[in-house]
C-alpha atoms as a PDB file:
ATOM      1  CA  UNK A   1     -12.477  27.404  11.782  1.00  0.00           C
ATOM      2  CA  UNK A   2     -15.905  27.555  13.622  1.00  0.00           C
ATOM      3  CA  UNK A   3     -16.537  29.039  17.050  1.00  0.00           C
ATOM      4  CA  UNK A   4     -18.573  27.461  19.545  1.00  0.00           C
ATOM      5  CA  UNK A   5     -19.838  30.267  22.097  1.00  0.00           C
ATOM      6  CA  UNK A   6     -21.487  28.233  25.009  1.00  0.00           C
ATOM      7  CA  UNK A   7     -22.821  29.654  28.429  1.00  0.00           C
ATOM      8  CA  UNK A   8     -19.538  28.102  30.698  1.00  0.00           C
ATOM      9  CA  UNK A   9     -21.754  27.572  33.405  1.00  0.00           C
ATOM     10  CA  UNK A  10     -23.446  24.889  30.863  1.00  0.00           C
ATOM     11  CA  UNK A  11     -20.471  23.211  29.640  1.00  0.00           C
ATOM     12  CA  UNK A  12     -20.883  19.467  30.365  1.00  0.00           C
ATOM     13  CA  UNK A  13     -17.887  17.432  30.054  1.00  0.00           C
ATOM     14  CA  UNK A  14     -19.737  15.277  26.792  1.00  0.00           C
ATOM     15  CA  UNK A  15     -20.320  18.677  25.202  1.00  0.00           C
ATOM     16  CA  UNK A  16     -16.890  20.107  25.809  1.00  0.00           C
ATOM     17  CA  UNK A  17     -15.713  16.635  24.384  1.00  0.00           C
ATOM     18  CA  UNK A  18     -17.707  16.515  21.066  1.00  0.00           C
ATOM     19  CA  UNK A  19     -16.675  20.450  20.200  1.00  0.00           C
ATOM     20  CA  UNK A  20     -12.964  19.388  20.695  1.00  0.00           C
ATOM     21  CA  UNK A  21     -13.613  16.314  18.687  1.00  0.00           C
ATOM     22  CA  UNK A  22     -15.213  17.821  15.850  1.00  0.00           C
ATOM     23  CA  UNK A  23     -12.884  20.513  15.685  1.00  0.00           C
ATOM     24  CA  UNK A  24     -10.417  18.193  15.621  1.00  0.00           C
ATOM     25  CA  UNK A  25     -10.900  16.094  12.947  1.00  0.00           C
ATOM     26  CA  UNK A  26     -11.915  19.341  10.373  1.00  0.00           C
ATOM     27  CA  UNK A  27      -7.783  20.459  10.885  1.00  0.00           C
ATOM     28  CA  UNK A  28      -6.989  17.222  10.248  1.00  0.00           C
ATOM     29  CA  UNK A  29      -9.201  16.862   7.096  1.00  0.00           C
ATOM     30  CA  UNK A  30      -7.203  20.123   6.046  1.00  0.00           C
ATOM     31  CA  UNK A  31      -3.972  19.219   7.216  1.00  0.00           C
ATOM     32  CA  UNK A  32      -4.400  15.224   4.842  1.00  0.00           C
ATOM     33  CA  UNK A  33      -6.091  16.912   2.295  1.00  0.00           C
ATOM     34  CA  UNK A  34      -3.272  17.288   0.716  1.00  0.00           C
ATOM     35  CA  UNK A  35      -2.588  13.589  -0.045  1.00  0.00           C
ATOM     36  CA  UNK A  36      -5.933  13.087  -0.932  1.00  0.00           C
ATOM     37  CA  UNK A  37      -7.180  11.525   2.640  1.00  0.00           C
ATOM     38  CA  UNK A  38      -9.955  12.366   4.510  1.00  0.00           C
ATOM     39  CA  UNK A  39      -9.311  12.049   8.474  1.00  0.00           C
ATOM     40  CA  UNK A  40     -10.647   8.259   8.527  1.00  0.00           C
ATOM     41  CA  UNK A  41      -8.871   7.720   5.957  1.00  0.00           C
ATOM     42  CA  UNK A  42      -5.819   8.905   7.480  1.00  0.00           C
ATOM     43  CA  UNK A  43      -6.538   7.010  10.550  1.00  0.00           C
ATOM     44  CA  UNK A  44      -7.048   3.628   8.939  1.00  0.00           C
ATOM     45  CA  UNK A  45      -3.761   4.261   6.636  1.00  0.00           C
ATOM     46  CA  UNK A  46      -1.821   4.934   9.911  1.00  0.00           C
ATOM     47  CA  UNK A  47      -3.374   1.925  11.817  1.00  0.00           C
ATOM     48  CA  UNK A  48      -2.273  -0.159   9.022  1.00  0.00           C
ATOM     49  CA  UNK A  49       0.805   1.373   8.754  1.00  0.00           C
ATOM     50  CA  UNK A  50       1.575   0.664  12.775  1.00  0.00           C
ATOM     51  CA  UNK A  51       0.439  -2.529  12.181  1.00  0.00           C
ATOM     52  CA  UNK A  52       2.272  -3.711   9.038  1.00  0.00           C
ATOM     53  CA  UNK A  53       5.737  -3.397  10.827  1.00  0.00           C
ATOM     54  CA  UNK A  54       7.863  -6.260  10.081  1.00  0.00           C
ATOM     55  CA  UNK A  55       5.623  -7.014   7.035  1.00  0.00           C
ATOM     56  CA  UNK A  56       2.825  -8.357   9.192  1.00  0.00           C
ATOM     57  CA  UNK A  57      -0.545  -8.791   7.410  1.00  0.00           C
ATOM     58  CA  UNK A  58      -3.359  -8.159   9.361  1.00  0.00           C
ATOM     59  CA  UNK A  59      -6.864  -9.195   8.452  1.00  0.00           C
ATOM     60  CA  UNK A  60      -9.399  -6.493   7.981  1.00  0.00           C
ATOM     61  CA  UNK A  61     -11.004  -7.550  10.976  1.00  0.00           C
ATOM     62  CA  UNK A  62      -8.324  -7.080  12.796  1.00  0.00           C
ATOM     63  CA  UNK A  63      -7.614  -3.608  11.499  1.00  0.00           C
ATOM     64  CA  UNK A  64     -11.147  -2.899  12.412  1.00  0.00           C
ATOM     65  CA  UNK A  65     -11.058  -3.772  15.918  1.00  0.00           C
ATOM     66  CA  UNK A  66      -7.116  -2.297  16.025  1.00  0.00           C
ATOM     67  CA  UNK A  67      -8.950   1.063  15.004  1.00  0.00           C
ATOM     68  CA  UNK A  68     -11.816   0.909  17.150  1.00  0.00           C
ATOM     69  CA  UNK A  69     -14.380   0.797  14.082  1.00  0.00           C
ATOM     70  CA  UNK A  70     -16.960  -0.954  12.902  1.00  0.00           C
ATOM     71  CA  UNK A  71     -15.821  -3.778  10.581  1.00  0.00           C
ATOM     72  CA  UNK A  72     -18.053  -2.425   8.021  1.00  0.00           C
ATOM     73  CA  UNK A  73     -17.131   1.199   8.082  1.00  0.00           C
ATOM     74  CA  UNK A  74     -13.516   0.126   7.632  1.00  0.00           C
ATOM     75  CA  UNK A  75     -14.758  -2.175   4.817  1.00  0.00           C
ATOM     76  CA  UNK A  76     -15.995   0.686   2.864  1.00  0.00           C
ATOM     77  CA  UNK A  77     -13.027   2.985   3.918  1.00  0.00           C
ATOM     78  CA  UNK A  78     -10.120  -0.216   2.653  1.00  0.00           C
ATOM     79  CA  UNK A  79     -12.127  -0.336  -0.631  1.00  0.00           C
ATOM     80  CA  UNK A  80     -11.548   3.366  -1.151  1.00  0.00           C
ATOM     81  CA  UNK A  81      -7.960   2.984  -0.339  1.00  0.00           C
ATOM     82  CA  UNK A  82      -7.463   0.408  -2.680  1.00  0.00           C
ATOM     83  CA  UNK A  83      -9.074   2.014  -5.640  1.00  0.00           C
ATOM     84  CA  UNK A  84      -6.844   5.029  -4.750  1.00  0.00           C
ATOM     85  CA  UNK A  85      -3.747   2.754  -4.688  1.00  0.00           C
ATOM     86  CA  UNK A  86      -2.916   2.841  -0.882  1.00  0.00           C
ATOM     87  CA  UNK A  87      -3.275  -0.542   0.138  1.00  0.00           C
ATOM     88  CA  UNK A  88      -3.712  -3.926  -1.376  1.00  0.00           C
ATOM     89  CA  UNK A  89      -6.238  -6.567  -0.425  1.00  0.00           C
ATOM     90  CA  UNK A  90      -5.659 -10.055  -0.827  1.00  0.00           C
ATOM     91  CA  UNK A  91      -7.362 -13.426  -0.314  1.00  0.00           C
ATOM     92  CA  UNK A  92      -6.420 -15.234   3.109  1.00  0.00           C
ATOM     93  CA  UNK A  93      -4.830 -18.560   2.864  1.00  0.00           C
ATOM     94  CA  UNK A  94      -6.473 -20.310   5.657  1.00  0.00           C
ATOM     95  CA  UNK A  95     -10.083 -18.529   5.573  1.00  0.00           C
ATOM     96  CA  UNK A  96     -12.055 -17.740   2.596  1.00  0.00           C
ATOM     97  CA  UNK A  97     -14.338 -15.103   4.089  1.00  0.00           C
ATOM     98  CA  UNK A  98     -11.118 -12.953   5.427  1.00  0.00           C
ATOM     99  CA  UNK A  99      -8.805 -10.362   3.406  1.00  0.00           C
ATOM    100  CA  UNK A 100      -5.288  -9.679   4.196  1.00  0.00           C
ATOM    101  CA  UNK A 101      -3.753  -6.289   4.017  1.00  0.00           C
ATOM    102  CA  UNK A 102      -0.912  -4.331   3.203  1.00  0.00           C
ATOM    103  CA  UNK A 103       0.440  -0.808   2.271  1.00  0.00           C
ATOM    104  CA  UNK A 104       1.648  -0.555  -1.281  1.00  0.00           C
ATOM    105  CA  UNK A 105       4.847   1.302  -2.180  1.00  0.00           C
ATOM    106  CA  UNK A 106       2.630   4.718  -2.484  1.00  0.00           C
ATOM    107  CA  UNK A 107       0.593   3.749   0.649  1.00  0.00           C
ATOM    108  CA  UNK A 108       3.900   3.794   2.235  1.00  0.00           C
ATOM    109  CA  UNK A 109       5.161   7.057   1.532  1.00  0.00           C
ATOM    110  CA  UNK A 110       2.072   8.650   1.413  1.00  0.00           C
ATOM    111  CA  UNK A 111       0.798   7.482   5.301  1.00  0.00           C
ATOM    112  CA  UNK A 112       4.770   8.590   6.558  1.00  0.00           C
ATOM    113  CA  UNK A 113       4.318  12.181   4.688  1.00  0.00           C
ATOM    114  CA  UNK A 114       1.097  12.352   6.445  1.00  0.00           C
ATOM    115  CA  UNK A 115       2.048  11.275   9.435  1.00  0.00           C
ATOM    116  CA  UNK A 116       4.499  14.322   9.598  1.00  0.00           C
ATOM    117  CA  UNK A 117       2.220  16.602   8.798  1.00  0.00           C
ATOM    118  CA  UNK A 118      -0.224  15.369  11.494  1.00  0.00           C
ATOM    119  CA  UNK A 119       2.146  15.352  14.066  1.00  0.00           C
ATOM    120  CA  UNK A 120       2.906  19.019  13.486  1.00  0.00           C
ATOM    121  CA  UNK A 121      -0.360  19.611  13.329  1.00  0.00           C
ATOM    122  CA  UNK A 122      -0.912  17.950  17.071  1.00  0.00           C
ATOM    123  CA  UNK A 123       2.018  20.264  18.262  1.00  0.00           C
ATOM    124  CA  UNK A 124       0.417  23.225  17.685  1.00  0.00           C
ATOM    125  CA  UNK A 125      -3.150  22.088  18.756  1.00  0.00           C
ATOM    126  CA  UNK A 126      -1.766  21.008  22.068  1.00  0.00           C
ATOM    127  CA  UNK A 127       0.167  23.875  22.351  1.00  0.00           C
ATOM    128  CA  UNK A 128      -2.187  25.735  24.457  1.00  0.00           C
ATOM    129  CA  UNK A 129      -1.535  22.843  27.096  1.00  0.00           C
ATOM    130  CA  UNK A 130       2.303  22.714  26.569  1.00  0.00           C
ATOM    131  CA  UNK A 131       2.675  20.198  23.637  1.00  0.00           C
ATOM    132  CA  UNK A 132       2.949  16.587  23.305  1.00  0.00           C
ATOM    133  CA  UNK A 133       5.472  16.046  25.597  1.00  0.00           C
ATOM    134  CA  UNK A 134       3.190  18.769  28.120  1.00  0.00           C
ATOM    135  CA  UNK A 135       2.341  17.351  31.638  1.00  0.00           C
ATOM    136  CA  UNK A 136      -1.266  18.516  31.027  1.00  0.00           C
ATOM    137  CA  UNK A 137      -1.481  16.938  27.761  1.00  0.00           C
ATOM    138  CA  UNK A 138      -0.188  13.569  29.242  1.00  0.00           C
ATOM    139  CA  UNK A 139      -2.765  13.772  31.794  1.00  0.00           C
ATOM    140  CA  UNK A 140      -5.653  14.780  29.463  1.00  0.00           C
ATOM    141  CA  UNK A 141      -4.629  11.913  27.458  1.00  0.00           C
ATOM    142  CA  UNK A 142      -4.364   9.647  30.229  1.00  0.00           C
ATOM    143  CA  UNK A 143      -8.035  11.105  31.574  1.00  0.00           C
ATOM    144  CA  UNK A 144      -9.666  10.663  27.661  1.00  0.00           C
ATOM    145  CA  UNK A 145      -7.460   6.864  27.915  1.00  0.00           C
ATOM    146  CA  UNK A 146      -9.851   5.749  31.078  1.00  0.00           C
ATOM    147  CA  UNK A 147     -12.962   7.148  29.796  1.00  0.00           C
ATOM    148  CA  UNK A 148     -12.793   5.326  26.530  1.00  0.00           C
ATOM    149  CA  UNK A 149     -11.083   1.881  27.825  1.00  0.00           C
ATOM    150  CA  UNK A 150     -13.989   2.198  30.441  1.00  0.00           C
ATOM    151  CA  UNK A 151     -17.179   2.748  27.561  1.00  0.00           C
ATOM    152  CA  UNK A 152     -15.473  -0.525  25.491  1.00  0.00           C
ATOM    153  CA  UNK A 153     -15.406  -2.667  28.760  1.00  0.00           C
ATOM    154  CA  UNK A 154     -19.010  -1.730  28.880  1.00  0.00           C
ATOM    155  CA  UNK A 155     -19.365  -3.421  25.098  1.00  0.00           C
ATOM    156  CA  UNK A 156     -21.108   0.064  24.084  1.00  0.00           C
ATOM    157  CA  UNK A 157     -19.850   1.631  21.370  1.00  0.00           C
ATOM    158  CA  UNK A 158     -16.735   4.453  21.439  1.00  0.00           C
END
């Protein structure tokens, strides 16, 4: 891991933010590595995976804007997934220009392994703060939660 060594009387919140951030999503590429994901990856696997409950096939659209991601970054990410064997896509019924999606078998098992291992992984990073269930890490989530609902409201991008 990198160390970031910044003057604290320079420390903006948007600086403090991005550090965290990037560090962040490097322990997560580590920690998914492992089932041959990459952090996005991850992300979109467990999006779909949230979403899929009760065998509910979202559009790719929707998994995009579920995700917070442009349509065609998740695009390129899906078609990755699918090559790998993660997730099938299929022709919609009632729109040609839509796919529908779902988690194969391996997608499955994969995405709940990884899942585990990620939520470990956010126990000991939130440690420091007292841990998922932490009152500061409730209200730093809570905090992050109001700046981003506030910067999509705004239609600019998160």
């Amino acid at each position: 891991m990198y160390i970031v060594y910044m003057d604290t009387n320079y420390r903006t919140t948007g600086s403090l933010v991005w550090h965290l951030a990037m560090r962040w999503r490097a322990e997560v590429d580590r920690a998914v590595e492992r089932f041959g994901l990459t952090h996005a990856q991850y992300s979109i696997l467990a999006s779909l995976h949230t979403m899929t409950a009760g065998d509910r096939r979202p559009t790719q659209r929707e998994l995009s804007d579920y995700a917070g991601l442009q349509t065609i970054y998740v695009s390129k990410l899906v078609r990755a997934l699918e090559t790998a064997g993660f997730l099938t896509r299929d022709p919609d019924a009632d729109d040609s220009r839509a796919v529908r999606l779902a988690l194969t078998d391996f997608g499955r098992q994969t995405i709940a392994a990884a899942r585990a291992v990620v939520r470990d992984l956010d126990s000991r990073l939130t440690a420091p703060i007292g841990g998922p269930d932490g009152e500061a890490t409730k209200a730093l989530a809570r905090t992050l939660g109001v700046l981003l609902d506030r910067q999509s409201r705004k239609g600019e991008p998160t």
